[in-house]
Protein backbone atom coordinates (compact mmCIF):
# COMPACT_ATOMS: atom_id res chain seq x y z
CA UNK A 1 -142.79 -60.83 -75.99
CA UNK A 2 -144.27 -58.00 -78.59
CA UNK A 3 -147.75 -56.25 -78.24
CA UNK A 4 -149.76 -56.51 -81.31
CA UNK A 5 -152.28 -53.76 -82.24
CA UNK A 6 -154.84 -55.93 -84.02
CA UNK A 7 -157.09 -53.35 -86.03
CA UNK A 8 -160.57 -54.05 -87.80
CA UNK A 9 -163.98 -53.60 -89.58
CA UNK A 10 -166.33 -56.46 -89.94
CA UNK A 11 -168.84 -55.12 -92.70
CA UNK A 12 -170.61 -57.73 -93.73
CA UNK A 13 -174.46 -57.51 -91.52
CA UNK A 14 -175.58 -60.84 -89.98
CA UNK A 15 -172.25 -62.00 -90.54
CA UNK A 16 -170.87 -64.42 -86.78
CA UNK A 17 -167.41 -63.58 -85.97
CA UNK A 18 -167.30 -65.20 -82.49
CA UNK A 19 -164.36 -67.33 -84.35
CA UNK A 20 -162.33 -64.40 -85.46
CA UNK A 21 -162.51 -62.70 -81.88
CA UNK A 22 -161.91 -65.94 -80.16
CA UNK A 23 -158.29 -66.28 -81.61
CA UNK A 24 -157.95 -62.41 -80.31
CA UNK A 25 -159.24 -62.97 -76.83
CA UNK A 26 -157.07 -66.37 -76.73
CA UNK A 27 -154.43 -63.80 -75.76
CA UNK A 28 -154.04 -62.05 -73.04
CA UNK A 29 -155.11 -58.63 -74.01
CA UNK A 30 -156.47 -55.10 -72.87
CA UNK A 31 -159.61 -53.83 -75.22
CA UNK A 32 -158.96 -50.60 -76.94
CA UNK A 33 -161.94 -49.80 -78.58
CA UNK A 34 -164.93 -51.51 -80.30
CA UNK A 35 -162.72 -53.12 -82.84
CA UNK A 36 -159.41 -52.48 -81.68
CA UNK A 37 -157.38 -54.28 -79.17
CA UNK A 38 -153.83 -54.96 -77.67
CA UNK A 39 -152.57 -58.34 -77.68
CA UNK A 40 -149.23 -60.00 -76.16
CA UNK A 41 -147.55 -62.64 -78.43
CA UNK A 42 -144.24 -63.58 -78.82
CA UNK A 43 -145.91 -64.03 -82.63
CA UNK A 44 -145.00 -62.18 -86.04
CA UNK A 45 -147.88 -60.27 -86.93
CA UNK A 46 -148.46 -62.38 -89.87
CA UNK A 47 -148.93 -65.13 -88.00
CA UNK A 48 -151.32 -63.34 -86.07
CA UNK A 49 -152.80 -62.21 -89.38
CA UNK A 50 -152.95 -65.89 -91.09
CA UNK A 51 -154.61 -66.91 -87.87
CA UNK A 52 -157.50 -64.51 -88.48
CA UNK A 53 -158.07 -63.98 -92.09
CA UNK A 54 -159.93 -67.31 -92.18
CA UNK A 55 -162.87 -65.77 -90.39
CA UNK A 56 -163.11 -62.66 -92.41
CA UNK A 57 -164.86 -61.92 -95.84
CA UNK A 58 -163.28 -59.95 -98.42
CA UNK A 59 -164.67 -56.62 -97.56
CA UNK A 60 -163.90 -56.70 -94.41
CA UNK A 61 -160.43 -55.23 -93.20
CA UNK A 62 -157.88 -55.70 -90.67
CA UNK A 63 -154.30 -54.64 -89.59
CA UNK A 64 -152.05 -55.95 -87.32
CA UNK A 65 -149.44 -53.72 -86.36
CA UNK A 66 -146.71 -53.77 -83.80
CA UNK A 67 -147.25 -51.71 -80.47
CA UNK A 68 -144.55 -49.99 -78.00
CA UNK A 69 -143.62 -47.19 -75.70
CA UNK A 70 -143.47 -44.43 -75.16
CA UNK A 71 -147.52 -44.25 -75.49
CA UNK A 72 -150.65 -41.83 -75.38
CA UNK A 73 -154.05 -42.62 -75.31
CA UNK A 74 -156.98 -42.65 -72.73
CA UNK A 75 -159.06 -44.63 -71.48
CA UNK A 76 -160.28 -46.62 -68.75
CA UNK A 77 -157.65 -47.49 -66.08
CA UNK A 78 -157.18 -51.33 -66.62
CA UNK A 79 -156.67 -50.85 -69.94
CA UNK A 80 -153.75 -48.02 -69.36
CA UNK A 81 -152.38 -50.12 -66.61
CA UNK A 82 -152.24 -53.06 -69.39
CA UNK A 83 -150.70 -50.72 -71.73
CA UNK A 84 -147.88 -49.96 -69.16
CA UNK A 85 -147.49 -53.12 -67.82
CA UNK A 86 -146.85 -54.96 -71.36
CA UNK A 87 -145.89 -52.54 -73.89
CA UNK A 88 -142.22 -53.18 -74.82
CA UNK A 89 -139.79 -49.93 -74.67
């Protein structure tokens, strides 16, 4: 199993992306930030990517990149504990 960050920046206004954050949130995952989160696949991150682009426009844009430790951040706890608890050495 891998940790995905999956990256982002929905720009078009009035635009409904509850379909492009439903395929994030359909794994488990810790939030990062507004458009940022952590997700645990055992998925390339293309796949993750072709699973997504669907629901975006062409302005919009998104990365997928993989995720590991050693790490630094904060944040709220759950989301550290998520980091430490899942993010591959």
């Amino acid at each position: 199993m891998s940790v995905l960050l999956v990256t982002y920046d929905l720009k078009k206004p009035g635009q409904d992306y509850a379909d492009f954050l439903k395929v994030i949130r359909d794994y488990p995952y810790a939030r990062l930030s507004e458009s940022s989160y952590a997700i645990a696949t055992t998925e390339s991150p293309t796949a993750v990517y072709n699973k997504l682009r669907p629901y975006q426009d062409d302005n919009d844009q998104l990365y997928i990149v993989n995720l590991k430790s050693p790490w630094m951040g904060y944040g709220p706890k759950k989301v550290n504990e998520w980091l430490d608890s899942n993010l591959p050495t």
